[in-house]
PDB file of N, CA and C in Angstrom:
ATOM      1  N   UNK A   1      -2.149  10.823  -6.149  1.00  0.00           N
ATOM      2  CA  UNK A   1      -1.214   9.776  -5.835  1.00  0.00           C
ATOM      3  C   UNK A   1      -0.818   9.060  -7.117  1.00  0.00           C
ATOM      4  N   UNK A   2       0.582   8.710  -6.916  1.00  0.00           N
ATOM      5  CA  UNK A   2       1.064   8.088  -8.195  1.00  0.00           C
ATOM      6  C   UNK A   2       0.458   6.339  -8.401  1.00  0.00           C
ATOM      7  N   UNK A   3      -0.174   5.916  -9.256  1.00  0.00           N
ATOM      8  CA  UNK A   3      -0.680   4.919  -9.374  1.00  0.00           C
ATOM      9  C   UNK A   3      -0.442   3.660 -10.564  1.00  0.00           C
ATOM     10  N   UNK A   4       1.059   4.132 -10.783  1.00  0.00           N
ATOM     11  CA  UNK A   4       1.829   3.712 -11.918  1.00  0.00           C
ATOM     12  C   UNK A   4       3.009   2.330 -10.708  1.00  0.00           C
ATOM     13  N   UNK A   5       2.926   1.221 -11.108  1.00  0.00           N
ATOM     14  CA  UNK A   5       3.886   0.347 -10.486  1.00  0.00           C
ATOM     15  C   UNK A   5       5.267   0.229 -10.667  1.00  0.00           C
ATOM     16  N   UNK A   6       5.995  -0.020  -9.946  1.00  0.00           N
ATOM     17  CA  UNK A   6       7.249   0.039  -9.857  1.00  0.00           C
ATOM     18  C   UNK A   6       7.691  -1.404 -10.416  1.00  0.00           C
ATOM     19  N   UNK A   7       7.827  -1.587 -11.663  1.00  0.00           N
ATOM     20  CA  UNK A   7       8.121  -2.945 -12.010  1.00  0.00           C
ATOM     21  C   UNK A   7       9.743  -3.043 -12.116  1.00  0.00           C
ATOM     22  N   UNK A   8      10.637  -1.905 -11.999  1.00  0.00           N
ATOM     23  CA  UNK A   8      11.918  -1.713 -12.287  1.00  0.00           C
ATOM     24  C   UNK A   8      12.328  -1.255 -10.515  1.00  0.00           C
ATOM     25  N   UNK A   9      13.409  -1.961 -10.641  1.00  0.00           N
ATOM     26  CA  UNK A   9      13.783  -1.120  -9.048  1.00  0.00           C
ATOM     27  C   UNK A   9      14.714  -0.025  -9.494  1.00  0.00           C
ATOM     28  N   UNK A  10      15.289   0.851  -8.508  1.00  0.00           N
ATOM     29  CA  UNK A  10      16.137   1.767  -8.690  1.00  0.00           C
ATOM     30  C   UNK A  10      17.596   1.172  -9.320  1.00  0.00           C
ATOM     31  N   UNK A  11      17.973   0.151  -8.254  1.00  0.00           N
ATOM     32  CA  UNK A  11      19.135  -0.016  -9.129  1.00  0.00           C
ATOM     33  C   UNK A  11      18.705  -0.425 -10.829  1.00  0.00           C
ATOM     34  N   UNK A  12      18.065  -0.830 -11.348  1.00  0.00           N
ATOM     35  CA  UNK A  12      17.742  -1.229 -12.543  1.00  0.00           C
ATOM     36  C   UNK A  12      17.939  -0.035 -13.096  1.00  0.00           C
ATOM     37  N   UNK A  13      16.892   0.715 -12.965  1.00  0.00           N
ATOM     38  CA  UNK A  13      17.066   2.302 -13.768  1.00  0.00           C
ATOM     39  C   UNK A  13      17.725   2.402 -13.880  1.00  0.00           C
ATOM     40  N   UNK A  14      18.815   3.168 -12.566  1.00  0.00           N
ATOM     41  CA  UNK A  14      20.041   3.407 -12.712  1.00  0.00           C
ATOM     42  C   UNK A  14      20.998   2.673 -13.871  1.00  0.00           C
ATOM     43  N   UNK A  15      21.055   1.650 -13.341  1.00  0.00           N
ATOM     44  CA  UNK A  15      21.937   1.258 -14.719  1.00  0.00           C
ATOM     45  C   UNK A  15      21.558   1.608 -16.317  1.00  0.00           C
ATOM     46  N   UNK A  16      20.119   1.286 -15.938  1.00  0.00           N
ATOM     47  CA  UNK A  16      20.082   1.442 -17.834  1.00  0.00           C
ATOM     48  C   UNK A  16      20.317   3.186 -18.127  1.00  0.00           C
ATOM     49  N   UNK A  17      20.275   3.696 -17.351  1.00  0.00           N
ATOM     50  CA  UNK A  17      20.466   5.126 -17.545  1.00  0.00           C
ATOM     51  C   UNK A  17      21.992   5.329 -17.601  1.00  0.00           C
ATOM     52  N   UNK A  18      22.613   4.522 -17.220  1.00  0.00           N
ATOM     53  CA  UNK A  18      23.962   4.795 -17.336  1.00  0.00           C
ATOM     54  C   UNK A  18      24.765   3.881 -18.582  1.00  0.00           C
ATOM     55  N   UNK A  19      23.682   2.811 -18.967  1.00  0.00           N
ATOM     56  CA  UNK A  19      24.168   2.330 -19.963  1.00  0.00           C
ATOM     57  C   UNK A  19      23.939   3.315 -21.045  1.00  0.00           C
ATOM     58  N   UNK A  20      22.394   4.217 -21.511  1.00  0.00           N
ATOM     59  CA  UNK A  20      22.781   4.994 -22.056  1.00  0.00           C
ATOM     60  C   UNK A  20      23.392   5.858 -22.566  1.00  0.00           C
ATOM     61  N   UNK A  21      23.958   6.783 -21.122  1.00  0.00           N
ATOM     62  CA  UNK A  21      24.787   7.790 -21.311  1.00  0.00           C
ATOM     63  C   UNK A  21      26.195   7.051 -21.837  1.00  0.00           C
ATOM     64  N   UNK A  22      26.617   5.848 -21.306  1.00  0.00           N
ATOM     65  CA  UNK A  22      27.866   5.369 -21.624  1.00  0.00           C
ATOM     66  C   UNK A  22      28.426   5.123 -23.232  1.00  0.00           C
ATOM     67  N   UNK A  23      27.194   4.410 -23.730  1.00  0.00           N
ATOM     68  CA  UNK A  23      26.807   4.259 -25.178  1.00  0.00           C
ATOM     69  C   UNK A  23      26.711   4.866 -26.111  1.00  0.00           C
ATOM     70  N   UNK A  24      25.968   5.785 -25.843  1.00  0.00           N
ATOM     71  CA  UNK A  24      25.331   6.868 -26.756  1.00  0.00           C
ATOM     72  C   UNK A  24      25.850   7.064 -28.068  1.00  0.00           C
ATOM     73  N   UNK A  25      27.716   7.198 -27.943  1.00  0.00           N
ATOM     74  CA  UNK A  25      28.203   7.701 -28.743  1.00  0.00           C
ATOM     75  C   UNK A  25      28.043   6.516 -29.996  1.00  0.00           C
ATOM     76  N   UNK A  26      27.714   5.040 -29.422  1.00  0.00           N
ATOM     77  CA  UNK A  26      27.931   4.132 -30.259  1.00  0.00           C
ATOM     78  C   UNK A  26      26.930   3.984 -31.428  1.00  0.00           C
ATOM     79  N   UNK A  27      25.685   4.595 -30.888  1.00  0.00           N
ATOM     80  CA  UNK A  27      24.164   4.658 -31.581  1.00  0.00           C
ATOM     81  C   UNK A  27      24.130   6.021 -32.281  1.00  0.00           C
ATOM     82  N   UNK A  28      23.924   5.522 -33.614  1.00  0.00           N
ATOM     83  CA  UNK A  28      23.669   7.078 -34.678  1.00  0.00           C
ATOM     84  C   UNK A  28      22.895   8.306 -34.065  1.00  0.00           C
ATOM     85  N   UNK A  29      21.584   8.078 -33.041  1.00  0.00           N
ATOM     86  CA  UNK A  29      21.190   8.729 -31.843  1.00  0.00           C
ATOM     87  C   UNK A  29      20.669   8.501 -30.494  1.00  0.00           C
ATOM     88  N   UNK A  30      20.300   9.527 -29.620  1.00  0.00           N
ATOM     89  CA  UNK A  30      20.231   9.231 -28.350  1.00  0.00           C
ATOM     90  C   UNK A  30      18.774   7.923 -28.531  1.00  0.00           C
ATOM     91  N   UNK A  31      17.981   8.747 -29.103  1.00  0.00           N
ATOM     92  CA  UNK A  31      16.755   7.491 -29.143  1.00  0.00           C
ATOM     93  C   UNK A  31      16.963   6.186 -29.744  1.00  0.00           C
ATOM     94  N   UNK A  32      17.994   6.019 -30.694  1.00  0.00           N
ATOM     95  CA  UNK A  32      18.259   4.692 -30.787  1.00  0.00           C
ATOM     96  C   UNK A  32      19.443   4.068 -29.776  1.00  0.00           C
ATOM     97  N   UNK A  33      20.211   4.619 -28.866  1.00  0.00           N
ATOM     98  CA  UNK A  33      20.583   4.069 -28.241  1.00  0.00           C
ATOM     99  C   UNK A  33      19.872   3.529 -26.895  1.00  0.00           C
ATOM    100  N   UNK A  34      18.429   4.405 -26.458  1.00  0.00           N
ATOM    101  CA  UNK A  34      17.396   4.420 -25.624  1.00  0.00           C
ATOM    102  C   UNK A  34      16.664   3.425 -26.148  1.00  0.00           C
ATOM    103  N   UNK A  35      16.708   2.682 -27.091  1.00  0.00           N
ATOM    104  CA  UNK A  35      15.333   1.739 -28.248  1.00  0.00           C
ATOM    105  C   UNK A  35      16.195   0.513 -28.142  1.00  0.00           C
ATOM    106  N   UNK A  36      17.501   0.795 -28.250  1.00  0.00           N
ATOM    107  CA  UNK A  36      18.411  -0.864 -28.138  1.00  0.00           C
ATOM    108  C   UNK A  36      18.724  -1.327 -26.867  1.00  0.00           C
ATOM    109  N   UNK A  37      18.657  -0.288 -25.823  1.00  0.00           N
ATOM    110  CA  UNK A  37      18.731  -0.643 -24.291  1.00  0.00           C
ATOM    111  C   UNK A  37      17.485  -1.131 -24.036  1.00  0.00           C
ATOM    112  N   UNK A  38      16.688  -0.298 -24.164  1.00  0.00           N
ATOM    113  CA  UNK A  38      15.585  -0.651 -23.076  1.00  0.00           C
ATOM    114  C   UNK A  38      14.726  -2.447 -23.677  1.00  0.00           C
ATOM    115  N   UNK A  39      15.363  -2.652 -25.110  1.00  0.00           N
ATOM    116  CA  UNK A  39      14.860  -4.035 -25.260  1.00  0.00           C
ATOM    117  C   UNK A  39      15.964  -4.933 -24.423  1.00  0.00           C
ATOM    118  N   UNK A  40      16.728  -4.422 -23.985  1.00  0.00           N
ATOM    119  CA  UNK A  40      17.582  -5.174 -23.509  1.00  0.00           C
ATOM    120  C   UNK A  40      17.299  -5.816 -21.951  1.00  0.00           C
ATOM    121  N   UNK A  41      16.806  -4.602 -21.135  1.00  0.00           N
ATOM    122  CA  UNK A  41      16.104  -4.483 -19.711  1.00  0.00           C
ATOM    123  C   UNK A  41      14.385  -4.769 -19.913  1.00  0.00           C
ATOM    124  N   UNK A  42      13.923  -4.666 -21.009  1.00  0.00           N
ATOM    125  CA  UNK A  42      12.169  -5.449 -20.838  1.00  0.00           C
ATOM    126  C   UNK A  42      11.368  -3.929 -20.616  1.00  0.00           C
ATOM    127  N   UNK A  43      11.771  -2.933 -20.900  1.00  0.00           N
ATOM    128  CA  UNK A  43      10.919  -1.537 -20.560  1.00  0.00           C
ATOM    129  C   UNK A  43      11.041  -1.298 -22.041  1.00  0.00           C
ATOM    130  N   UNK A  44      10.163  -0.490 -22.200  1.00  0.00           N
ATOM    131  CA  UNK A  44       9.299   0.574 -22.977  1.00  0.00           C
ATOM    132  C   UNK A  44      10.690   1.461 -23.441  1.00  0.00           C
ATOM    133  N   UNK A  45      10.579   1.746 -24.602  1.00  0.00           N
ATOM    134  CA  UNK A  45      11.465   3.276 -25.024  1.00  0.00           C
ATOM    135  C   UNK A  45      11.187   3.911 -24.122  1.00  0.00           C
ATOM    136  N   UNK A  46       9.725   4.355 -24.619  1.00  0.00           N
ATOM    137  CA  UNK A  46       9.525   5.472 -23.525  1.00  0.00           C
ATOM    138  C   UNK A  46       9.934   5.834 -22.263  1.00  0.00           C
ATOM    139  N   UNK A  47       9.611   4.929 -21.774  1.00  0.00           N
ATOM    140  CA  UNK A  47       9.853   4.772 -19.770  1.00  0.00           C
ATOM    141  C   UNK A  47      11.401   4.845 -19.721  1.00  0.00           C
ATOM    142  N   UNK A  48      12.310   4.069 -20.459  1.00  0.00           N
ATOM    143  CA  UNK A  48      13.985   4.731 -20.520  1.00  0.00           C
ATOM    144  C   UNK A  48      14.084   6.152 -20.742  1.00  0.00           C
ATOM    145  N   UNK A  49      13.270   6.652 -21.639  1.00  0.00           N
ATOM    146  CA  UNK A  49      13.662   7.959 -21.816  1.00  0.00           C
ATOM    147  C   UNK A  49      13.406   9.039 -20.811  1.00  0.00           C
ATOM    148  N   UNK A  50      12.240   8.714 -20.345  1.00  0.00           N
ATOM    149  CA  UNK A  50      11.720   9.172 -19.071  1.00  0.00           C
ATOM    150  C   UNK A  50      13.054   9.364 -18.084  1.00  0.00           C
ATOM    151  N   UNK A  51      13.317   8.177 -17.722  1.00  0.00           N
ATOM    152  CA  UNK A  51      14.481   7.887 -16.681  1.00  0.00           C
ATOM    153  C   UNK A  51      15.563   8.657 -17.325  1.00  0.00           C
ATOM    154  N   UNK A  52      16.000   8.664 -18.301  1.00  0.00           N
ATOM    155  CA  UNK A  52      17.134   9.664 -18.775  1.00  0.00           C
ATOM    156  C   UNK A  52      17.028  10.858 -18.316  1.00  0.00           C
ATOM    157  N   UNK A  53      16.036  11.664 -19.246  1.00  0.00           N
ATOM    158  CA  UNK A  53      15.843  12.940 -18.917  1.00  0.00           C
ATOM    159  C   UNK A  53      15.462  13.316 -17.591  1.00  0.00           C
ATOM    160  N   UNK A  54      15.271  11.931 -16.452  1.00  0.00           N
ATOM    161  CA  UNK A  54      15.011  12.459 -15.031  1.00  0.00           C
ATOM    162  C   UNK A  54      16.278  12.581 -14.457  1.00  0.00           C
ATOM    163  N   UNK A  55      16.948  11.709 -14.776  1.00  0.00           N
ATOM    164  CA  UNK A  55      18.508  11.664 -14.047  1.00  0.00           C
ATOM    165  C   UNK A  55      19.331  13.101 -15.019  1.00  0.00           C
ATOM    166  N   UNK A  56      18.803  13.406 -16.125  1.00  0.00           N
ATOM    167  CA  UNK A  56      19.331  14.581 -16.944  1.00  0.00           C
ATOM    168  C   UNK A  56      19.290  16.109 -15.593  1.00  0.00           C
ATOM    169  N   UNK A  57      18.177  15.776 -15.436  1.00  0.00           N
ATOM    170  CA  UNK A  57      17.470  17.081 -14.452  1.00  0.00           C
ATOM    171  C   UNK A  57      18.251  17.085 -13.680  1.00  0.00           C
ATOM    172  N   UNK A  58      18.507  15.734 -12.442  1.00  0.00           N
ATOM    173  CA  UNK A  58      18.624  15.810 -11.533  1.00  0.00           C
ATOM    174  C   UNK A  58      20.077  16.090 -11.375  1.00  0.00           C
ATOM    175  N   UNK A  59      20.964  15.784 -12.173  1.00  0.00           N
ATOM    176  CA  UNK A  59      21.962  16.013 -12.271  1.00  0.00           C
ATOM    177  C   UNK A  59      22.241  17.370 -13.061  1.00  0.00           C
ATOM    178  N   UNK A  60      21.092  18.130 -13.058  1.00  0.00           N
ATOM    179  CA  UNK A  60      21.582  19.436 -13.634  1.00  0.00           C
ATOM    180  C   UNK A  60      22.176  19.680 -14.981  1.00  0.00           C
ATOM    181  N   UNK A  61      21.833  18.695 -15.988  1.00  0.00           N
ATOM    182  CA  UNK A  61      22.317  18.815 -17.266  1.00  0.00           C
ATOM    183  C   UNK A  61      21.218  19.039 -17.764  1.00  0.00           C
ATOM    184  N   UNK A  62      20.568  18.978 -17.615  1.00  0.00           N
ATOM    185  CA  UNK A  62      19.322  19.563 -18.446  1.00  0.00           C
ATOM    186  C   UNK A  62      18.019  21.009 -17.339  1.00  0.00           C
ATOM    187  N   UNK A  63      17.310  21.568 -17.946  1.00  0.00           N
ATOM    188  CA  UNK A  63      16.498  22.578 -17.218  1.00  0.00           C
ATOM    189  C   UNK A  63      14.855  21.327 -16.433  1.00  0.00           C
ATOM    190  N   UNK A  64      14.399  21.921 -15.592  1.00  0.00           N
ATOM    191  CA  UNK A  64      13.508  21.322 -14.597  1.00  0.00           C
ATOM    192  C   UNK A  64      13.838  21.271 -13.309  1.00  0.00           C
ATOM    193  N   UNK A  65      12.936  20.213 -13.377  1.00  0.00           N
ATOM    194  CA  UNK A  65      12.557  20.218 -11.485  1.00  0.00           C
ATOM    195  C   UNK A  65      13.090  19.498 -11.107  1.00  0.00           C
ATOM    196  N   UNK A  66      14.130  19.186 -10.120  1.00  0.00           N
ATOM    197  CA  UNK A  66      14.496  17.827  -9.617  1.00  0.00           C
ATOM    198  C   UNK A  66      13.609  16.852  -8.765  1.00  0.00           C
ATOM    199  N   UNK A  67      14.254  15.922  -8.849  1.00  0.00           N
ATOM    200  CA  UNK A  67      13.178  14.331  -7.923  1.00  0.00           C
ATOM    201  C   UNK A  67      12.941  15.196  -6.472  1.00  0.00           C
ATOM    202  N   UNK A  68      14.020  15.481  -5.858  1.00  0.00           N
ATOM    203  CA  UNK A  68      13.698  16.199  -4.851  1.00  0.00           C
ATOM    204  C   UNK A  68      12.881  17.521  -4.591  1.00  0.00           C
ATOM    205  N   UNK A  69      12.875  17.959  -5.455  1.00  0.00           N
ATOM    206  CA  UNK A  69      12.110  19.475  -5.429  1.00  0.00           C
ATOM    207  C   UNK A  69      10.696  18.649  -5.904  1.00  0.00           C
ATOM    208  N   UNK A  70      10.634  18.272  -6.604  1.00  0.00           N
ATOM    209  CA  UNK A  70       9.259  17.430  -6.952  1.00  0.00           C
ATOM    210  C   UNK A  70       8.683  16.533  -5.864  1.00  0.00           C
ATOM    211  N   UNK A  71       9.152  16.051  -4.711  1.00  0.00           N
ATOM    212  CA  UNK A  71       8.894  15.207  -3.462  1.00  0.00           C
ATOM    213  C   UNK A  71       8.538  16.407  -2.925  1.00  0.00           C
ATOM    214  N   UNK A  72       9.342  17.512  -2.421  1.00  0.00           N
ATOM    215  CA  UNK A  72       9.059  18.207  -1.233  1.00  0.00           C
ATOM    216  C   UNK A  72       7.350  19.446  -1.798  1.00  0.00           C
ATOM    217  N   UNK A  73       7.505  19.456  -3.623  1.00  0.00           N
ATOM    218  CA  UNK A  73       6.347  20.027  -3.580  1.00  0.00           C
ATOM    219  C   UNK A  73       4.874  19.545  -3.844  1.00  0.00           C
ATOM    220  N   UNK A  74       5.035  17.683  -3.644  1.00  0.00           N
ATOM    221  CA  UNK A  74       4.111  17.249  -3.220  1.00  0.00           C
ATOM    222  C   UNK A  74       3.819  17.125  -1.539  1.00  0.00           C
ATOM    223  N   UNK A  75       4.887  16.948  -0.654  1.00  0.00           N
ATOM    224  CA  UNK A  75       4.360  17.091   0.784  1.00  0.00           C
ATOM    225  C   UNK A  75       3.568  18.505   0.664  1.00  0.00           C
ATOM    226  N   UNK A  76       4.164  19.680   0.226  1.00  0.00           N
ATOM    227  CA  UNK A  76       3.626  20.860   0.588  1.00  0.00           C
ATOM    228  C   UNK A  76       1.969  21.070  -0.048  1.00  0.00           C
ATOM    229  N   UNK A  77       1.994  20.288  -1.055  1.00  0.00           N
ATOM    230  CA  UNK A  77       0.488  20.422  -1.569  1.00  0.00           C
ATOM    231  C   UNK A  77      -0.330  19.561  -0.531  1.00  0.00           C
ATOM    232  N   UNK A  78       0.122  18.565   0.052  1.00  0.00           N
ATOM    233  CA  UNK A  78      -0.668  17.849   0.969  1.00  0.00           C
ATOM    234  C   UNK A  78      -0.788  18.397   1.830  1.00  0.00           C
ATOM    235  N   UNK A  79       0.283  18.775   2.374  1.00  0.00           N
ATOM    236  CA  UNK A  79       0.071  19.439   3.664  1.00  0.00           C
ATOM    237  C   UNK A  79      -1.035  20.759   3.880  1.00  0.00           C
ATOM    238  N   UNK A  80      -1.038  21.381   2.525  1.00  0.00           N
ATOM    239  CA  UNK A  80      -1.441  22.709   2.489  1.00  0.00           C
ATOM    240  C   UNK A  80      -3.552  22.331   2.234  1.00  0.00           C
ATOM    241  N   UNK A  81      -3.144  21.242   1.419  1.00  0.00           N
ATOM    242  CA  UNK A  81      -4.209  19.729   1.301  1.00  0.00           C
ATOM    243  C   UNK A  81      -5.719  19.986   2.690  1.00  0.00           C
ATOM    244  N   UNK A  82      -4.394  19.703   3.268  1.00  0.00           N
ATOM    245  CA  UNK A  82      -5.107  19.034   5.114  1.00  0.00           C
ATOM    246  C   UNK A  82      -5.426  20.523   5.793  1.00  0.00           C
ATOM    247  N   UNK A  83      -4.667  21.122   5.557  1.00  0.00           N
ATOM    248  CA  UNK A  83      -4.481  22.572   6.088  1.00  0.00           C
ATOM    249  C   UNK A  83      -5.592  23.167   5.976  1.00  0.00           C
ATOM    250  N   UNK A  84      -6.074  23.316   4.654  1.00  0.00           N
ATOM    251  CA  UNK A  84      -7.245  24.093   3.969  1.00  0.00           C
ATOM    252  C   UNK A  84      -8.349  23.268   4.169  1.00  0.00           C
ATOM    253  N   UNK A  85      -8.499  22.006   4.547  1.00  0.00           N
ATOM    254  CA  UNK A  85      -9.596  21.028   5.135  1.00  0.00           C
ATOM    255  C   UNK A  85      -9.921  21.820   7.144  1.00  0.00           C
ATOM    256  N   UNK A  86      -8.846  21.385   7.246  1.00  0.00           N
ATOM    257  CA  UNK A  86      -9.113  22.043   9.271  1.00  0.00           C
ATOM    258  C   UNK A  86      -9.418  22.916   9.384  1.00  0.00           C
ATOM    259  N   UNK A  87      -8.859  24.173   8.374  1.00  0.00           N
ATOM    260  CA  UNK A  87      -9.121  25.628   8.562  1.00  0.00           C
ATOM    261  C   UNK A  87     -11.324  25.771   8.270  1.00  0.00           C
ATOM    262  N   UNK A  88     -11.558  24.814   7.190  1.00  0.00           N
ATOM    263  CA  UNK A  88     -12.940  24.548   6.839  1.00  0.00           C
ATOM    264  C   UNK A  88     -13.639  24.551   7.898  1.00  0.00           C
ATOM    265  N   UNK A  89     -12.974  23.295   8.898  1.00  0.00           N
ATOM    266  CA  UNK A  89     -13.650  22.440   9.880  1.00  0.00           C
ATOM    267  C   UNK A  89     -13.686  24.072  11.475  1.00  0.00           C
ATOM    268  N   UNK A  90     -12.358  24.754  11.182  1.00  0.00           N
ATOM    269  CA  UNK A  90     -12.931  25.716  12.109  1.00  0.00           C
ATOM    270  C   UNK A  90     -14.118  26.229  11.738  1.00  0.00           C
ATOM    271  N   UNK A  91     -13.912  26.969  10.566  1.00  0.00           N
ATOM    272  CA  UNK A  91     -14.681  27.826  10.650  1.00  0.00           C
ATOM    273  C   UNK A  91     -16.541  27.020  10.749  1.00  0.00           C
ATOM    274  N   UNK A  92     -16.834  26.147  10.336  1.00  0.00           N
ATOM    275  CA  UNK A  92     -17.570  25.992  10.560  1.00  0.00           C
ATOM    276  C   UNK A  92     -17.914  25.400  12.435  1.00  0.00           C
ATOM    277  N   UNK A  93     -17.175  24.877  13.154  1.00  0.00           N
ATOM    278  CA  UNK A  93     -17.366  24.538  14.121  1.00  0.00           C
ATOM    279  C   UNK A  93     -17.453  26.037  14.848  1.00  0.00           C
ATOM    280  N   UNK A  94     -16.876  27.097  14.672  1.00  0.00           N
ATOM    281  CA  UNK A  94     -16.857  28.335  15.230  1.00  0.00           C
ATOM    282  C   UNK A  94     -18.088  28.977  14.856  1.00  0.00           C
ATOM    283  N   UNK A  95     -18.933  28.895  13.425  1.00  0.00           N
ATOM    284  CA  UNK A  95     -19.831  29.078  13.278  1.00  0.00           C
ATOM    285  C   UNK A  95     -21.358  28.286  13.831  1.00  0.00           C
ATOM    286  N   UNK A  96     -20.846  27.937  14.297  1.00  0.00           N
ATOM    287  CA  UNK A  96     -21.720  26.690  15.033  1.00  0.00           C
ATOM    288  C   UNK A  96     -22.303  27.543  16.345  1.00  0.00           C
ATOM    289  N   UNK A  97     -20.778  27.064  16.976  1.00  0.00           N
ATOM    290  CA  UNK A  97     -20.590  27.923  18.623  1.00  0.00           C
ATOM    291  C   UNK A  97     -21.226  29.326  18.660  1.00  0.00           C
ATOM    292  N   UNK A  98     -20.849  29.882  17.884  1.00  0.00           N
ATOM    293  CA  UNK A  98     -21.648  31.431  18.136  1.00  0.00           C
ATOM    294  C   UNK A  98     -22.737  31.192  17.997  1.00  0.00           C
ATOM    295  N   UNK A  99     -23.573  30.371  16.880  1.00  0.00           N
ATOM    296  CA  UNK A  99     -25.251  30.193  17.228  1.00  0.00           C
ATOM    297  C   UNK A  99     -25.358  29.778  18.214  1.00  0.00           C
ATOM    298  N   UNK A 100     -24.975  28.973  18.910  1.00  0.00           N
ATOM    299  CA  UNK A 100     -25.064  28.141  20.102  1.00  0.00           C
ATOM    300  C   UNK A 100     -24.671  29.340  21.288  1.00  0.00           C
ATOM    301  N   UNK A 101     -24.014  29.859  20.821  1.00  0.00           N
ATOM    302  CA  UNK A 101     -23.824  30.489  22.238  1.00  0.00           C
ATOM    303  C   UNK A 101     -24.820  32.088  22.154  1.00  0.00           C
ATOM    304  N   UNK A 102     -25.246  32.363  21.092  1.00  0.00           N
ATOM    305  CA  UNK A 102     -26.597  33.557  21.132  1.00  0.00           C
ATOM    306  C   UNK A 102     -27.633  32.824  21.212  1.00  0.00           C
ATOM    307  N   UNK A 103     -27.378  31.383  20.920  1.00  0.00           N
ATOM    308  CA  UNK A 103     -29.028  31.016  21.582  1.00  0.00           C
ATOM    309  C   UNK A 103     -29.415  30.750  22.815  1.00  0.00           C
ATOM    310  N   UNK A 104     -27.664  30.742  23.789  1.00  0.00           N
ATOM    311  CA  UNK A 104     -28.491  30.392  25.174  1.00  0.00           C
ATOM    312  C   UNK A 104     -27.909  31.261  25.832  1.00  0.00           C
ATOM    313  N   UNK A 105     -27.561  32.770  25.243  1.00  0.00           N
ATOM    314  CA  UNK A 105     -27.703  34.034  25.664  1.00  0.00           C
ATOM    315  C   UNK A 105     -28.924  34.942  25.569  1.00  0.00           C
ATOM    316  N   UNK A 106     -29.619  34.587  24.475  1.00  0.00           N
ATOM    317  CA  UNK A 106     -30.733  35.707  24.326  1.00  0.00           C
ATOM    318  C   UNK A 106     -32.189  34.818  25.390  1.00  0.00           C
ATOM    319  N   UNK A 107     -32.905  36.026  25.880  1.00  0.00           N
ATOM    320  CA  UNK A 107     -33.780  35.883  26.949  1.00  0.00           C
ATOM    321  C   UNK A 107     -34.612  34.644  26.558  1.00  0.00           C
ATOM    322  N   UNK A 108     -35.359  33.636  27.336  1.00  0.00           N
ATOM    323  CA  UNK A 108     -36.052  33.056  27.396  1.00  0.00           C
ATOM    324  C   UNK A 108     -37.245  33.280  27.383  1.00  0.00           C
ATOM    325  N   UNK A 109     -38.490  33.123  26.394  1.00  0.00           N
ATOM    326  CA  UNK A 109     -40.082  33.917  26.933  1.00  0.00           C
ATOM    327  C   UNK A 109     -40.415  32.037  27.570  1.00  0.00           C
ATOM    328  N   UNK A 110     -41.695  33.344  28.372  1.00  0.00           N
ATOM    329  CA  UNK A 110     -41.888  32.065  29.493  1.00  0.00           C
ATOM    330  C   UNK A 110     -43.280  31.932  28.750  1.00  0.00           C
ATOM    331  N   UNK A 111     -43.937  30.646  29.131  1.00  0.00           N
ATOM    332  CA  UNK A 111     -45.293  29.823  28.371  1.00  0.00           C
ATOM    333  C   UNK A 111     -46.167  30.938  29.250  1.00  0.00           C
ATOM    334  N   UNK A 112     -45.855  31.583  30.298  1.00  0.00           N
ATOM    335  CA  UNK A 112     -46.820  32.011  30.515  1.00  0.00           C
ATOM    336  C   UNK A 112     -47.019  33.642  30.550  1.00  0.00           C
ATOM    337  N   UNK A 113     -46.329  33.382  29.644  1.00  0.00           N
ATOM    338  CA  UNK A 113     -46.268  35.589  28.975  1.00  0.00           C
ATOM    339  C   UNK A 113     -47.808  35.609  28.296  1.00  0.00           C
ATOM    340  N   UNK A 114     -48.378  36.782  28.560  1.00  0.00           N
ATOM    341  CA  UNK A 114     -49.159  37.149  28.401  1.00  0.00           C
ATOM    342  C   UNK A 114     -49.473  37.689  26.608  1.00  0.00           C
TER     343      UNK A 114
END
C-alpha cells in the first residue's frame, strides 16, 4: 500500500504540470523549468518531475505504464493476493476432512477384543 500523503490535490498537479509543459521553452532546460515551478507550488523538484513524466506516460509521449494500467495491475495482484490465501485455506480444510472422514470410516476395536 502506498503510504506516501497526498499533500497536493490533483488539480494542483495538474496545473503545475501544465505550467511546465507551457514554459519549458522559457527555461534553458526542462529541469530548470521543473526547479522554478515547483518553488513556486511548495513541492520538491523531484515530486514535479515525477508528475511530469507521469502525465508524459499517460498521455503517451513518453514509453511506460499508464496510471491506469498501474491501478488495474494492482487490483489484480490483490486479488490474485486473496486468491492464493483461499485456495491455501482449501486445501488445508480439505486436508483436514479426509482425515476426519478415514477416521470415522476405518473400524472401531472394541475395549473388549481379546
Amino acid at each position: 500500500m502506498n503510504k506516501k500523503s497526498n499533500k497536493f490535490s490533483p488539480e494542483v498537479r495538474e496545473r503545475a504540470v501544465r505550467m511546465v509543459q507551457e514554459h519549458r521553452g522559457e527555461y534553458p532546460s526542462l529541469w530548470a523549468a521543473i526547479e522554478s515551478i515547483a518553488a513556486k507550488i511548495g513541492c520538491v523538484p523531484q515530486t514535479l518531475n515525477e508528475w511530469v513524466k507521469r502525465a508524459e506516460i499517460d498521455s503517451g509521449a513518453r514509453e511506460g505504464i499508464t496510471t491506469s494500467e498501474l491501478q488495474r495491475l494492482k487490483e489484480l495482484e490483490r486479488e490474485n493476493k486473496e486468491l492464493r490465501k483461499a485456495n491455501e485455506i482449501l486445501k488445508l480444510t480439505s486436508a483436514f476432512l479426509s482425515k476426519l472422514r478415514f477416521r470415522l470410516s476405518s473400524p472401531r476395536r472394541s475395549s473388549t477384543a481379546v
